[in-house]
Protein backbone atom coordinates (compact mmCIF):
# COMPACT_ATOMS: atom_id res chain seq x y z
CA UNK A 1 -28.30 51.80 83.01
CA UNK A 2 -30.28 53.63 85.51
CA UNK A 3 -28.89 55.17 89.08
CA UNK A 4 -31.37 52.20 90.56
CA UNK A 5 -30.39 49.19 89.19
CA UNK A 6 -26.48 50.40 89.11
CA UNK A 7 -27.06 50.08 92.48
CA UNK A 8 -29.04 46.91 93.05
CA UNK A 9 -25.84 45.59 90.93
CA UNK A 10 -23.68 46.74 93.45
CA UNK A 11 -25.68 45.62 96.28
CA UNK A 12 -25.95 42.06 95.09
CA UNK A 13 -23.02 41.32 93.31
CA UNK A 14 -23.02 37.70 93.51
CA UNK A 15 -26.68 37.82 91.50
CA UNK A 16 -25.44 40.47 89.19
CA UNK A 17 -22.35 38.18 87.99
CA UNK A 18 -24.70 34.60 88.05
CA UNK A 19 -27.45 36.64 85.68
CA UNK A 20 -24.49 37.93 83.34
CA UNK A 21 -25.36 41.65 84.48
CA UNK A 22 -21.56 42.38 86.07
CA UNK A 23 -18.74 40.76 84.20
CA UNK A 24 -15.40 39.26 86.02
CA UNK A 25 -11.99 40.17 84.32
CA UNK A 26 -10.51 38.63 82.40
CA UNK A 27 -13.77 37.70 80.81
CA UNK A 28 -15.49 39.40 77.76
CA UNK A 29 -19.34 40.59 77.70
CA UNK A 30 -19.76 38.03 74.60
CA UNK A 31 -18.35 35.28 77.03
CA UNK A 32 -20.82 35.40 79.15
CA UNK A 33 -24.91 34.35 78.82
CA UNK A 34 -27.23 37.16 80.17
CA UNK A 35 -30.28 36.18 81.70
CA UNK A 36 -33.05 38.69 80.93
CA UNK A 37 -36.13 39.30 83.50
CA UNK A 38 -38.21 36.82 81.09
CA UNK A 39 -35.65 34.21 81.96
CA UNK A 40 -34.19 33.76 78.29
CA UNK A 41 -30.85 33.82 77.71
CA UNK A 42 -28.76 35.48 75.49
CA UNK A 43 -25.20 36.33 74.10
CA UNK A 44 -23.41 39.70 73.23
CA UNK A 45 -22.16 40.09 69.71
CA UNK A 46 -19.16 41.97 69.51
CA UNK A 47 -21.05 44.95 67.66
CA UNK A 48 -23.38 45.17 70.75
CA UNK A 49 -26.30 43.09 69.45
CA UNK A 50 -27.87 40.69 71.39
CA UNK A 51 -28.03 37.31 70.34
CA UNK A 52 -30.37 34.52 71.69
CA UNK A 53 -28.35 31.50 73.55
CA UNK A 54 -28.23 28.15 72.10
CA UNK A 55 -29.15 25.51 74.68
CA UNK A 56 -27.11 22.32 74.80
């Protein structure tokens, strides 16, 4: 990721962790949905893929 939006993350860290963009420990990337600037959702695989979220 860029020097900017490191630091937006930073800045806003309770945005960053809602969006899935800064992960809490003990929680894996592939726990957690990311929400992408289209507003879709989607899951980590654990080779680094992206995967879109199923909705319940």
């Amino acid at each position: 990721m860029c020097r900017v939006c490191n630091g937006w993350f930073e800045d806003n860290p309770r945005q960053s962790y809602e969006a899935g963009w800064k992960v809490r420990r003990p929680q894996l990337p592939g726990e957690v949905l990311v929400t992408y600037a289209d507003g879709r959702e989607y899951q980590l695989t654990p080779d680094g893929v992206r995967a879109m979220a199923v909705t319940r």
